[in-house]
Structure formats: structure tokens, C-alpha cells
N, C-alpha and C. Protein backbone atom coordinates (compact mmCIF):
# COMPACT_ATOMS: atom_id res chain seq x y z
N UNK A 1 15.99 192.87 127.37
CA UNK A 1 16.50 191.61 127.90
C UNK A 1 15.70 190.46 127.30
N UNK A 2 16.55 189.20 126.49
CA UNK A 2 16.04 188.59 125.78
C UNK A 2 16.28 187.04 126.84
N UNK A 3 15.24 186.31 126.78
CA UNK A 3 15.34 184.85 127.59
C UNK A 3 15.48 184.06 126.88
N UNK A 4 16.86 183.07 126.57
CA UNK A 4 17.17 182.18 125.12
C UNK A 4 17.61 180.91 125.79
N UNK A 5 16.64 179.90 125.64
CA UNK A 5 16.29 178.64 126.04
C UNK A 5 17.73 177.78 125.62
N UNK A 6 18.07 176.79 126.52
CA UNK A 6 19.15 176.23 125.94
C UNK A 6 19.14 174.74 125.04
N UNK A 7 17.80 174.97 124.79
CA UNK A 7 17.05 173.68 123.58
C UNK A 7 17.99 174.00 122.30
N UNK A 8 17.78 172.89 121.52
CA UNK A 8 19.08 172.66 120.66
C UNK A 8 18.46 173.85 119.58
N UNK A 9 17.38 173.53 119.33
CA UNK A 9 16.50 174.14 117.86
C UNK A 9 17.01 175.93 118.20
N UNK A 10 16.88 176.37 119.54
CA UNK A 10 16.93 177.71 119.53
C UNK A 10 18.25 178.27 119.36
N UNK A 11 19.59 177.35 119.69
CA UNK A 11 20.83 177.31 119.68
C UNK A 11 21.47 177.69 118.29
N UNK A 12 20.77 177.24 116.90
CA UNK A 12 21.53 177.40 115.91
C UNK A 12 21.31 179.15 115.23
N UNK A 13 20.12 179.28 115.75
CA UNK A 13 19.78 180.62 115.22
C UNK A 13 21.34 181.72 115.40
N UNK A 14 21.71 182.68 114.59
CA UNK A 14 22.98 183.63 114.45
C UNK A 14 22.87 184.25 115.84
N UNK A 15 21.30 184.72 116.38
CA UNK A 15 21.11 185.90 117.32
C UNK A 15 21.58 185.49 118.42
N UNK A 16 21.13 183.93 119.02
CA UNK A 16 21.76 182.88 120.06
C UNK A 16 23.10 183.17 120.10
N UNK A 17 23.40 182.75 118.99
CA UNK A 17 25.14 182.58 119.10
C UNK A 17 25.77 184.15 119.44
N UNK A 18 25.14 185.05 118.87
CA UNK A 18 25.66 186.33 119.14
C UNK A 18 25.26 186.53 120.08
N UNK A 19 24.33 186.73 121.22
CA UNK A 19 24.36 185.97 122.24
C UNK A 19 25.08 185.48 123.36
N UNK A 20 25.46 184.32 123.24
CA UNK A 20 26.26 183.66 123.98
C UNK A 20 27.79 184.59 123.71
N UNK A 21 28.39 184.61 122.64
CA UNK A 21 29.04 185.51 122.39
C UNK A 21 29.44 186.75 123.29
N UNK A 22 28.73 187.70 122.80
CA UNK A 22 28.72 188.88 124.52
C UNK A 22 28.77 188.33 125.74
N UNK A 23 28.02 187.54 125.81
CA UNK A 23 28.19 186.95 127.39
C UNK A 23 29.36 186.23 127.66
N UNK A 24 30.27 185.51 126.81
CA UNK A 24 31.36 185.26 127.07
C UNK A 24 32.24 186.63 127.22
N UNK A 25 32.48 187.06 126.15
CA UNK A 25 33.58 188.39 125.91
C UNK A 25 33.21 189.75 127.54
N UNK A 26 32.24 189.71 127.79
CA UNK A 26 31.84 190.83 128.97
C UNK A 26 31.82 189.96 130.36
N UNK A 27 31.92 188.96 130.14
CA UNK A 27 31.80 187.95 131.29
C UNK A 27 31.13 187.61 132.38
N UNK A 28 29.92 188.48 131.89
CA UNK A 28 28.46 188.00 132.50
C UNK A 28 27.77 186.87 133.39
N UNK A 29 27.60 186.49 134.47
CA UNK A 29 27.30 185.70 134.83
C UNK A 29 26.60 184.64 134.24
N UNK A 30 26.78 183.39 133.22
CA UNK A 30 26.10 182.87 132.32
C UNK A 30 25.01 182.25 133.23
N UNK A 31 24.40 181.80 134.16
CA UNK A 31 23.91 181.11 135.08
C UNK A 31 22.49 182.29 135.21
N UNK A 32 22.84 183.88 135.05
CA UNK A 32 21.77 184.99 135.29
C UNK A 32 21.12 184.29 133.90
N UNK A 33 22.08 184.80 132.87
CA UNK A 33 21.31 184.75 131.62
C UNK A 33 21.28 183.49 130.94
N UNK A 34 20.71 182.53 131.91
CA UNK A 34 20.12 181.71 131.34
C UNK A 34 21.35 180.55 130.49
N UNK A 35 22.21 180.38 130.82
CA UNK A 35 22.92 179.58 129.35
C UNK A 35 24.15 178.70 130.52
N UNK A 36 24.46 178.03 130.08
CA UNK A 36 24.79 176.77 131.23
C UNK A 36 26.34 176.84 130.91
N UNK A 37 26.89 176.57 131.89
CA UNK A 37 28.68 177.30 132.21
C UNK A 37 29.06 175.89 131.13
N UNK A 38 30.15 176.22 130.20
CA UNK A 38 31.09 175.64 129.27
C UNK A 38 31.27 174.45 130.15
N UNK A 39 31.35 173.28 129.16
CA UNK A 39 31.82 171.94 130.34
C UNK A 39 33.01 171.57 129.96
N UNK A 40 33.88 171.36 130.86
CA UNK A 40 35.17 170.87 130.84
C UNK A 40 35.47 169.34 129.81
N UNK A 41 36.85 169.60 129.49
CA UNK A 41 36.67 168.41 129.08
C UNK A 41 36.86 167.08 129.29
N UNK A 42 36.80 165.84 128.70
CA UNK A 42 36.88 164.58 129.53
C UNK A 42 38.08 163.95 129.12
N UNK A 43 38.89 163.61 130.02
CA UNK A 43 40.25 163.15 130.39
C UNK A 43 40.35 161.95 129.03
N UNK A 44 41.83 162.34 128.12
CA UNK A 44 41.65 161.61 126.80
C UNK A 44 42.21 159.62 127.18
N UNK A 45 41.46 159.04 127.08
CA UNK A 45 42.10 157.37 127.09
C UNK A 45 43.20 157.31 126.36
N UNK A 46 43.13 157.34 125.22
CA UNK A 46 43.71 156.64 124.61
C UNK A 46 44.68 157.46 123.63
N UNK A 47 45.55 157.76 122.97
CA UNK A 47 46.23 158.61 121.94
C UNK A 47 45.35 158.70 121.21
N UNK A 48 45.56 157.60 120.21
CA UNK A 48 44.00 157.56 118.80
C UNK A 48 43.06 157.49 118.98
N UNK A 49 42.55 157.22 120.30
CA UNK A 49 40.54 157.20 120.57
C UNK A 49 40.55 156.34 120.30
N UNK A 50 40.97 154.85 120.26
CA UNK A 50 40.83 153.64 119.79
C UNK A 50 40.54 153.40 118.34
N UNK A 51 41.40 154.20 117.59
CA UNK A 51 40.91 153.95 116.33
C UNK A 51 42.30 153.95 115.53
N UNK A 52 42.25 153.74 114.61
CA UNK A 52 43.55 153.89 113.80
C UNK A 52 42.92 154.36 112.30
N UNK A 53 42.66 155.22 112.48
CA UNK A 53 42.29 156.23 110.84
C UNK A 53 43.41 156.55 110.17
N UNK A 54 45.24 156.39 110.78
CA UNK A 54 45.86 157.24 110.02
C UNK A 54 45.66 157.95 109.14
N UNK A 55 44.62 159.61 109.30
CA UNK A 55 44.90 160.79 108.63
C UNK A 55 44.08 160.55 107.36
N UNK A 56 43.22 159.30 108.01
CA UNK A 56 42.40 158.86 106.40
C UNK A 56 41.02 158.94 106.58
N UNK A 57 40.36 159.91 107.19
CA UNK A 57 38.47 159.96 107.31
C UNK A 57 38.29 159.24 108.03
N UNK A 58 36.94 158.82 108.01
CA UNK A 58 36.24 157.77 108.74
C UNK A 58 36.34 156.68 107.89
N UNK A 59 36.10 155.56 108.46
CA UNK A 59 36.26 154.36 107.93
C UNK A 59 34.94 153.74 107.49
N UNK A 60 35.13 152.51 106.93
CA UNK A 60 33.81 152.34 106.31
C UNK A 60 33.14 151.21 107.68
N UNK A 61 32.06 150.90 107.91
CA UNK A 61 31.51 150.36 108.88
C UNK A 61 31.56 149.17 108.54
N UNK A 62 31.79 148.02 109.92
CA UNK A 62 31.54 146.72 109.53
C UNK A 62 31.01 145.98 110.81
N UNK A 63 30.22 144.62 110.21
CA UNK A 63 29.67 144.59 111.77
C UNK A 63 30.02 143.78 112.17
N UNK A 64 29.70 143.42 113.87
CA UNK A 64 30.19 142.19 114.49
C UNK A 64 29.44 140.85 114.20
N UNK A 65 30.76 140.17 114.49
CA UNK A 65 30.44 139.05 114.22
C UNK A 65 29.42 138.01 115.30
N UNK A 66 29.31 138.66 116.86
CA UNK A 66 28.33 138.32 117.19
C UNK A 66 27.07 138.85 117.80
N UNK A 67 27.17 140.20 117.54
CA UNK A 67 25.46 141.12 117.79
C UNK A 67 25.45 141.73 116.69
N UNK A 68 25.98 141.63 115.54
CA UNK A 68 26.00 142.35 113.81
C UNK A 68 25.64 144.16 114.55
N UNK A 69 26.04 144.51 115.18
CA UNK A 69 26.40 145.63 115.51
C UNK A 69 27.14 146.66 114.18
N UNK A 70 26.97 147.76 113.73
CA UNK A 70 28.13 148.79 112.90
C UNK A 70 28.94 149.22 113.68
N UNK A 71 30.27 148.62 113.76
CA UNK A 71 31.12 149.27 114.10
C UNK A 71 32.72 149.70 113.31
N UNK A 72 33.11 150.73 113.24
CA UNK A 72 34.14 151.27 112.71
C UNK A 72 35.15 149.94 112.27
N UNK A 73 35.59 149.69 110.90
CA UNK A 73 36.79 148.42 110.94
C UNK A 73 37.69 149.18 111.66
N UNK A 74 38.25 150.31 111.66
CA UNK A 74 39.26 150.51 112.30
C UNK A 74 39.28 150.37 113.88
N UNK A 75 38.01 150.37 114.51
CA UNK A 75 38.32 150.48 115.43
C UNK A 75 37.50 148.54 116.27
N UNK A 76 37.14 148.20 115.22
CA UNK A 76 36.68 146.73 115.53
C UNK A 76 37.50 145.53 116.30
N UNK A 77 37.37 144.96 117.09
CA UNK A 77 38.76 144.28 117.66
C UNK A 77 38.54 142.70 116.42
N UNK A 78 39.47 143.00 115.52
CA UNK A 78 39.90 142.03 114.54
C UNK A 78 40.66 140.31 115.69
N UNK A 79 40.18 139.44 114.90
CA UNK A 79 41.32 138.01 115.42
C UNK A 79 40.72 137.05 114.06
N UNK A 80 42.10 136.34 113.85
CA UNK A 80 41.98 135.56 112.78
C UNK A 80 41.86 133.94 113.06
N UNK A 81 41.04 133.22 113.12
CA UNK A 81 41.21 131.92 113.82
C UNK A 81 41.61 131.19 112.80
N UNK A 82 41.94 129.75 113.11
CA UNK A 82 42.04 128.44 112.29
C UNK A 82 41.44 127.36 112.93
N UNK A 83 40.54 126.46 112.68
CA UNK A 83 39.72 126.01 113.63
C UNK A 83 39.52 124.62 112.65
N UNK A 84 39.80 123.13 112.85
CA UNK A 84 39.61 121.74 111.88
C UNK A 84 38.48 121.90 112.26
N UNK A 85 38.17 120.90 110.68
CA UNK A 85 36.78 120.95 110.56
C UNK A 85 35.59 119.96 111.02
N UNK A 86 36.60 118.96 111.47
CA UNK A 86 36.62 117.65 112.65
C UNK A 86 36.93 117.92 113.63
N UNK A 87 36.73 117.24 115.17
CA UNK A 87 36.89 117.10 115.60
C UNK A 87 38.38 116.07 116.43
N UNK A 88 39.14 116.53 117.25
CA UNK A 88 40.24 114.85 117.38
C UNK A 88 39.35 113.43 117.25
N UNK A 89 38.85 113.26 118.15
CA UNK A 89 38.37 111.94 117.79
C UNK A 89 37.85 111.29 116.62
N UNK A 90 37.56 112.57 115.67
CA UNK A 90 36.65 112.00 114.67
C UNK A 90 37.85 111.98 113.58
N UNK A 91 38.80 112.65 113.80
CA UNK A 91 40.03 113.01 113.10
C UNK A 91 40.53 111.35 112.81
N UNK A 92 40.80 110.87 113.83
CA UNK A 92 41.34 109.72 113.78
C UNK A 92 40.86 108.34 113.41
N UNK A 93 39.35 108.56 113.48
CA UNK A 93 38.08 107.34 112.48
C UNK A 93 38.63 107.75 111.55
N UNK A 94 38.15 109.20 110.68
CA UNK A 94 38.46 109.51 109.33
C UNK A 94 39.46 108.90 108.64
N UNK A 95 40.68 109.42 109.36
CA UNK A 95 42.18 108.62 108.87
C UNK A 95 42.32 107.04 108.87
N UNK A 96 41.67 106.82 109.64
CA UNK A 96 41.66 105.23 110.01
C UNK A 96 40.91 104.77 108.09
N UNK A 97 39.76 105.11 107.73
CA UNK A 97 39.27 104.58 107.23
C UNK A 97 39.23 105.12 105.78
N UNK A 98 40.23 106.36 105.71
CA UNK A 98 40.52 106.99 104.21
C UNK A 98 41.35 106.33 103.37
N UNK A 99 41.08 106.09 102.09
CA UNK A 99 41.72 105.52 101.19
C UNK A 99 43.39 106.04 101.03
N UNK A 100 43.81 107.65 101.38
CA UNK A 100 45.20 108.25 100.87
C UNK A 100 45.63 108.20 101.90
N UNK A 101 47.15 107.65 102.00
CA UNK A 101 47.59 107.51 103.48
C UNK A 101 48.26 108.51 104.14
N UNK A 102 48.27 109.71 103.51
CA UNK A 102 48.81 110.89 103.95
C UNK A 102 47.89 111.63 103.19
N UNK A 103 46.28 112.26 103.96
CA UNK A 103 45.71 112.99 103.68
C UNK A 103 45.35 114.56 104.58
N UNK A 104 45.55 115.34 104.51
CA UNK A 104 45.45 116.38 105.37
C UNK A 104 43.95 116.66 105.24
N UNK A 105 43.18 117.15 106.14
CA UNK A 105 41.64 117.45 106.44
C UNK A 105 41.80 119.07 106.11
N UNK A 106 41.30 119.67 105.21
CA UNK A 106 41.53 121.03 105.20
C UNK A 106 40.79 121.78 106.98
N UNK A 107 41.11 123.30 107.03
CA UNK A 107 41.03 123.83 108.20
C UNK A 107 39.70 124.91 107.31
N UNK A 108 39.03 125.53 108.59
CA UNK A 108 38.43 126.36 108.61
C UNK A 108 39.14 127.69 109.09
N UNK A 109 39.15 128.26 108.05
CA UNK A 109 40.19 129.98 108.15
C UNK A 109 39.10 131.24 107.96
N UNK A 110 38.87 131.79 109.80
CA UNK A 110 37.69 132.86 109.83
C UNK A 110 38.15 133.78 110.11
N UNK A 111 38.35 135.20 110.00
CA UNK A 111 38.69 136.08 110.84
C UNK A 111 37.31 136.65 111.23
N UNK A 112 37.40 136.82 112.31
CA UNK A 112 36.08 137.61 113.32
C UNK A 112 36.47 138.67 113.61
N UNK A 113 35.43 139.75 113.33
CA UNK A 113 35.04 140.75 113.99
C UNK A 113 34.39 141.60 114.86
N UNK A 114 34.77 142.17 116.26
CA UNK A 114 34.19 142.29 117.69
C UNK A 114 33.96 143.71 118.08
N UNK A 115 32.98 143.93 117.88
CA UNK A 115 32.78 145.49 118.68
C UNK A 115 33.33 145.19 120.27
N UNK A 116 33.46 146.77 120.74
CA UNK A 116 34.21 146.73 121.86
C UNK A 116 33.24 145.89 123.24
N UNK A 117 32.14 146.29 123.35
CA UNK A 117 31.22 145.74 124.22
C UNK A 117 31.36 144.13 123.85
N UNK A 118 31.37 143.15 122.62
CA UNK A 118 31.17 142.21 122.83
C UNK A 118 32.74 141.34 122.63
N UNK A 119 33.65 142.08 122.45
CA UNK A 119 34.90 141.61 122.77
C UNK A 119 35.56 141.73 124.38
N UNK A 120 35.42 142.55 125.42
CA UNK A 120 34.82 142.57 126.34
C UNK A 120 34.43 141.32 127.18
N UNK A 121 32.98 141.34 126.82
CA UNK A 121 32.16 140.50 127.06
C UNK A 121 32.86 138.95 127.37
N UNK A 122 33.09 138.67 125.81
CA UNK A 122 33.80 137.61 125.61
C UNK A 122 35.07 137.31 125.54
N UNK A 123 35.61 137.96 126.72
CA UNK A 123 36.97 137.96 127.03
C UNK A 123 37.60 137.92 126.26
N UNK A 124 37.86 138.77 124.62
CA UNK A 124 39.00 138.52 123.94
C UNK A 124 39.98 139.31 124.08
N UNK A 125 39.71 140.53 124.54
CA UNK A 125 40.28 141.34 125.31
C UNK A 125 40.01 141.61 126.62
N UNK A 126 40.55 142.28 127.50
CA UNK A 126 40.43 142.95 129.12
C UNK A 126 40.81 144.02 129.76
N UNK A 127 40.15 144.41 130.25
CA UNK A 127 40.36 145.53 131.11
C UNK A 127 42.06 146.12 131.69
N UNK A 128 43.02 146.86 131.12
CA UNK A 128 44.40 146.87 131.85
C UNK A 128 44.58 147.69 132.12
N UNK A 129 45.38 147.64 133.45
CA UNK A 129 46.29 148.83 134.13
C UNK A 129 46.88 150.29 133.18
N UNK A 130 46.80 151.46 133.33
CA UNK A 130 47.28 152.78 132.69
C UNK A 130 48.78 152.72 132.09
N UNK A 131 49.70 151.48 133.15
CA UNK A 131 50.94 151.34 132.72
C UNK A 131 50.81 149.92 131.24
N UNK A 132 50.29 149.24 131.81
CA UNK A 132 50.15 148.16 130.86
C UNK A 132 49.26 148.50 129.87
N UNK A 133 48.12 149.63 129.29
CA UNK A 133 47.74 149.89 128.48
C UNK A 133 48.29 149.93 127.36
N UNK A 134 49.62 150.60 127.68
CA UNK A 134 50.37 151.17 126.71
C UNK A 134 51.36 149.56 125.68
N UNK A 135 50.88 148.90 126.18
CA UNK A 135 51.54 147.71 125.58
C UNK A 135 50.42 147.23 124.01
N UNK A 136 50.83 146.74 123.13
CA UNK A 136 50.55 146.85 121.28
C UNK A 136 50.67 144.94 121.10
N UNK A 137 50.06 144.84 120.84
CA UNK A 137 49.82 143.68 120.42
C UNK A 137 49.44 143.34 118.61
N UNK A 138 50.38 143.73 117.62
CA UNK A 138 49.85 144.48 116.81
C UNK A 138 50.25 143.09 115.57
N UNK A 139 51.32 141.91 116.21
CA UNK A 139 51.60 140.98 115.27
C UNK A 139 50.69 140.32 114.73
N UNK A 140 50.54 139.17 113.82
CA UNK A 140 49.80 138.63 113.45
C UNK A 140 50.02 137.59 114.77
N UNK A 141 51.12 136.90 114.92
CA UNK A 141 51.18 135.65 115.96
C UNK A 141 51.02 136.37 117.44
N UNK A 142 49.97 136.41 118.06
CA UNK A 142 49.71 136.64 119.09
C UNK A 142 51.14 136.23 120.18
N UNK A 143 51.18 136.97 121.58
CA UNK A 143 51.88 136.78 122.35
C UNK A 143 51.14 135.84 123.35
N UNK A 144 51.87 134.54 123.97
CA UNK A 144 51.60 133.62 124.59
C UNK A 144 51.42 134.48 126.36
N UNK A 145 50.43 133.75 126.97
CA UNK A 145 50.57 133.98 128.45
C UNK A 145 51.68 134.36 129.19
N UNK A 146 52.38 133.62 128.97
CA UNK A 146 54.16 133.78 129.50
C UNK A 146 54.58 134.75 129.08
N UNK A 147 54.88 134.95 127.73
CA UNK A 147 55.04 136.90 127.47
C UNK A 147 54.48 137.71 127.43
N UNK A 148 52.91 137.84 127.39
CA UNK A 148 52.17 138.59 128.33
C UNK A 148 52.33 139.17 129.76
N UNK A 149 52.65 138.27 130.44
CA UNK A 149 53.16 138.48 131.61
C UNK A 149 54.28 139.31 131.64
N UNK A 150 55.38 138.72 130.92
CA UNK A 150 56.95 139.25 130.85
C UNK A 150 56.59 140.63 131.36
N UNK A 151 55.98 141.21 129.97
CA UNK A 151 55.81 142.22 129.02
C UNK A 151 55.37 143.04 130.11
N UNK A 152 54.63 142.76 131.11
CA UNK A 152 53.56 143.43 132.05
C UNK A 152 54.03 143.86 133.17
N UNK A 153 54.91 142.81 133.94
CA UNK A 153 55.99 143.34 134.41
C UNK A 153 57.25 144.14 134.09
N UNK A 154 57.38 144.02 132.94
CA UNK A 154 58.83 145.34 132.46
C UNK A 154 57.88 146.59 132.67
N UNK A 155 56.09 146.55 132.07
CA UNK A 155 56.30 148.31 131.63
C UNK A 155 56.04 148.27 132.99
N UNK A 156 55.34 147.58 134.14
CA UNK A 156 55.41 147.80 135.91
C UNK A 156 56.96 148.29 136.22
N UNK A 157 57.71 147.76 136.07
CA UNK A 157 58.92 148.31 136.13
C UNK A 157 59.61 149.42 135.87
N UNK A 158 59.39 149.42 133.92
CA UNK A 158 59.38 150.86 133.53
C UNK A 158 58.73 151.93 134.47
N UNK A 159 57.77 151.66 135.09
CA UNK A 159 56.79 152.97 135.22
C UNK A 159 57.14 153.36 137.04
N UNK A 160 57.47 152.50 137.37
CA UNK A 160 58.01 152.73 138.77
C UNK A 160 59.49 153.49 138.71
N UNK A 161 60.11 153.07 138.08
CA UNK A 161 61.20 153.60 137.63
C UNK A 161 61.68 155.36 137.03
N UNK A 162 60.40 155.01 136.66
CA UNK A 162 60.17 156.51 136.05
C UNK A 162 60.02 157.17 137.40
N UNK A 163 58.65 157.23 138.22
CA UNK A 163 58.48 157.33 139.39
C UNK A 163 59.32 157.74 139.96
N UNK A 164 60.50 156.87 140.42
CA UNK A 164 61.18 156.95 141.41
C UNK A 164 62.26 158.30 140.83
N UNK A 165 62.65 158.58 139.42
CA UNK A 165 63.01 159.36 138.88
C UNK A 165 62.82 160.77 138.79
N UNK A 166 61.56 160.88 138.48
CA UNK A 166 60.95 162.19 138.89
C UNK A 166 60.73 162.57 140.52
N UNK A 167 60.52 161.58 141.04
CA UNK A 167 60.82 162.24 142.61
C UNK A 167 61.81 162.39 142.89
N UNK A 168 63.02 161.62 142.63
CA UNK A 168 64.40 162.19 142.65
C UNK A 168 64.82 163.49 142.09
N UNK A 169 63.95 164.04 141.02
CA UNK A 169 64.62 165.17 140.71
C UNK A 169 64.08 166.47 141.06
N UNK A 170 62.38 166.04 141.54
CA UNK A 170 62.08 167.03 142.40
C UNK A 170 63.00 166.71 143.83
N UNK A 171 63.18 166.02 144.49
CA UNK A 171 64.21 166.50 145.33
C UNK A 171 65.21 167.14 145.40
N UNK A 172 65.71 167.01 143.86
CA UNK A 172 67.34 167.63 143.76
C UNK A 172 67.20 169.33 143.16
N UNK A 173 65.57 169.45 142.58
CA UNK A 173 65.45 170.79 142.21
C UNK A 173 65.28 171.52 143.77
N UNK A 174 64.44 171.08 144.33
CA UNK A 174 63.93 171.55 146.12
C UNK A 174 65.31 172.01 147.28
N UNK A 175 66.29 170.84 146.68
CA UNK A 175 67.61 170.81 147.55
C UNK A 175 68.87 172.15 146.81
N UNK A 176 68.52 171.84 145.66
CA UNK A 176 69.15 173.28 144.69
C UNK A 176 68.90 174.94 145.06
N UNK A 177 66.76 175.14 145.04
CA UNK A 177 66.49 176.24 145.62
C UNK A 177 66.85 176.43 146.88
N UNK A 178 66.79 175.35 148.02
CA UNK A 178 67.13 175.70 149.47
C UNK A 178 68.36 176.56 149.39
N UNK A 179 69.44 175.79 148.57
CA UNK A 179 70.86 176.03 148.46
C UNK A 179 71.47 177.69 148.07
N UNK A 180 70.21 177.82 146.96
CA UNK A 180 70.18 179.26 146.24
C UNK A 180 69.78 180.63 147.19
N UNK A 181 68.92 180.16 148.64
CA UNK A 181 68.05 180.97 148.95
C UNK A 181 69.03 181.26 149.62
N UNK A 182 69.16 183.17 150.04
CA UNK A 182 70.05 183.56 151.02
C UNK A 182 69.51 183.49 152.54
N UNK A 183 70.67 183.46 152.87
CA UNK A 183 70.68 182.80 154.80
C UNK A 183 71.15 183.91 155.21
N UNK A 184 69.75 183.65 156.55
CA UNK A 184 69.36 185.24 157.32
C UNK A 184 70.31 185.44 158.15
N UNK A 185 71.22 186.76 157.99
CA UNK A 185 72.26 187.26 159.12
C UNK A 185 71.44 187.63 160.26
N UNK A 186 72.03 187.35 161.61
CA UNK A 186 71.15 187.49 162.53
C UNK A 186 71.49 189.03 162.65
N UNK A 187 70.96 189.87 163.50
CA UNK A 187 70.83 191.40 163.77
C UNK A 187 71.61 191.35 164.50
N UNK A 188 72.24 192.85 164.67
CA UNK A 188 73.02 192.76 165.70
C UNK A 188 72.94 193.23 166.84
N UNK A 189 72.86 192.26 168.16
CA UNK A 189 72.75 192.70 168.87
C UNK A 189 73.97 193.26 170.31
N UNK A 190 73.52 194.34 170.88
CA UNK A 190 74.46 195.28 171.41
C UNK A 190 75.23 194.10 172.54
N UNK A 191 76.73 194.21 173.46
CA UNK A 191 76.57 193.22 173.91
C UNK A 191 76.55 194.30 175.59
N UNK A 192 76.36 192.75 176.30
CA UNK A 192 75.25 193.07 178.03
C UNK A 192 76.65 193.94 178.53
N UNK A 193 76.61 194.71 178.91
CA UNK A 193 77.58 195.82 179.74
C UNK A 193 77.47 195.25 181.34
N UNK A 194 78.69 194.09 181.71
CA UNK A 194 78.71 194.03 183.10
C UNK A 194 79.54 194.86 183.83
N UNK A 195 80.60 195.45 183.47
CA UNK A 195 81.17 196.17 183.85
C UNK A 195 80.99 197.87 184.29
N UNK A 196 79.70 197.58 184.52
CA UNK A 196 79.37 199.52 184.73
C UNK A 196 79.87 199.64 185.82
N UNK A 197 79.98 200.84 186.26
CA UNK A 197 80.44 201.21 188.02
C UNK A 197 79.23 201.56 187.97
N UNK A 198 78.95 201.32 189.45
CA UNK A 198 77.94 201.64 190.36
C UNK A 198 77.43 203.06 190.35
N UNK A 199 76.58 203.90 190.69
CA UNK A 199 76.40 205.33 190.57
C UNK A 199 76.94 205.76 191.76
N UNK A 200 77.45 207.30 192.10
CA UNK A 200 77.73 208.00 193.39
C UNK A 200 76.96 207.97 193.93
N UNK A 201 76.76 207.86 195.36
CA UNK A 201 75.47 208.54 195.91
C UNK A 201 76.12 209.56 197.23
N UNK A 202 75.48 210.48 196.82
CA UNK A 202 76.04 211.98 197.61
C UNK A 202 75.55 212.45 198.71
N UNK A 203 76.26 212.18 199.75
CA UNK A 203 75.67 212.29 200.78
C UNK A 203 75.28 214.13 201.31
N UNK A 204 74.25 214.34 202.11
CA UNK A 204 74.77 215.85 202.64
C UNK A 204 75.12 215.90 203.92
């Protein structure tokens, strides 16, 4: 009887694994011999894991734009801003006092990049409902508040709907078996004899 530590270093050795091995296949109490019961696994979020690799490796790392963090481009929360390079008020000195009377102020064109913790953070994204998860925001022109909303209420809708669907049809499977199951003939019972005659009684 061998005592095999469940430290990582002792784990890779062949004998370990052969090992653990038998003790699975004979079904050994793993808890006697030392080795810690298989852990279940953890409930999946998301389809892609938040990533979008389509079928292409890992991606190359890039960091955020405000804790320079490495995080996956694919899985980085991308936004593209446009931001003047003035201010309004100052917009309107400028023009006031520029020689071309139709001059445009060029823009500042950044796209930022947000690991998940500091997009988060900084509300560029938020926390949503399991039904509203499933909603893609994938255009370049973002969706306004107002169709945000729309949008949030249909899949609420969708998903109640569904709901109400599947309980409907477990009812109609439940109401089907009742229907299928055979119905108990009662036994038969003898019927009450009122009509007996009385017995003789014989006198001496």
C-alpha cells in the first residue's frame, strides 16, 4: 500500500496516474486512498467563453487601455470613439476668429480597448439578465437607449412565452398519460341476499 500525495509535482509521475487509474476502474473509495473525489463541472456562461476565436487558436494579446492589463483582442471589450478636439465653447471663438469661412476642426478618432474588469468598472458594459444576455450588439453604430430597451423587452417576452409553452405541453403530455393509463374495474362484489327464508325451528 502506497500513500500518493495530491501535490502537483507527485501527480505527473506514470505510477500516480496508474494509480488513480485502478482506483477509478475498481471503484475504490478515493477519500481511503488518499486522492480527492473528481470535481464537477462549472455551469458554462456563455456559448464562446466570451471569446470569439472562430476555430483560429489563441489570439494575440492586447492591453487595456486603462490598467494596460494583457488581455485576449478577442475577447477585449473593443468601442470606437470620435471625440473634437475643442471644446463647444472654444469651437465657436475659433470660428469666430479663423480666416476660412467654412473650416471644419478635424476630430480625434480612438478606438479603446477594455478588459472585462475595467469595462465593468466603467460602465461600458453591465451586468444582464440570462434572457437578455443573449442579445449581440455586434454593429458598428451602437443601439440607442430606446432600442435597448425595445430589444429587452421582446427577448422578456420571448422567454416567457417560451415558458408558458413548455408548461403547456407538459400538461398536455401528463393529460395524454392519464388518458393512456387503464381504469380500475371495480371487483365484483356478490349482491346482499334479502330474501332468505327464515330457518325451521323444530319443535319436540
Amino acid at each position: 500500500f502506497f500513500f500518493f500525495s495530491s501535490r502537483r509535482r507527485h501527480t505527473r509521475s506514470s505510477l500516480v496516474s496508474w494509480a488513480r487509474r485502478c482506483v477509478q476502474e475498481t471503484g475504490i473509495n478515493a477519500e481511503y486512498m488518499g486522492f480527492s473525489k473528481p470535481q464537477e463541472r462549472m455551469p458554462k456562461k456563455r456559448r464562446n467563453n466570451g471569446r470569439s476565436r472562430t476555430n483560429g487558436g489563441g489570439s494575440r494579446p492586447s492591453q487595456c487601455t486603462n490598467c494596460q492589463r494583457c488581455v485576449g483582442k478577442d475577447k477585449a471589450v473593443k468601442r470606437y470613439q470620435v471625440r473634437n478636439m475643442v471644446d463647444a465653447s472654444a469651437k465657436k471663438d475659433i470660428q469666430d476668429v479663423s480666416v476660412y469661412e467654412e473650416y471644419t476642426l478635424p476630430k480625434f478618432y480612438m478606438k479603446t480597448l477594455y478588459c472585462v474588469s475595467c469595462a465593468i468598472h466603467s460602465k461600458v458594459v453591465r451586468v444582464r439578465n440570462r434572457d437578455v444576455r443573449k442579445i449581440r450588439f455586434t454593429t458598428k453604430k451602437r443601439a440607442t437607449a430606446e432600442e435597448k430597451e425595445t430589444q429587452i423587452k421582446q427577448a422578456r417576452k420571448k422567454a416567457q412565452k417560451l415558458k408558458e409553452e413548455a408548461e403547456n405541453k407538459n400538461k398536455a403530455a401528463e393529460a395524454k398519460v392519464e388518458a393512456q393509463a387503464p381504469v380500475p374495474t371495480p371487483a365484483a362484489v356478490p349482491a346482499p341476499q334479502n330474501d332468505v327464508p327464515a330457518p325451521k325451528v323444530q319443535t319436540l
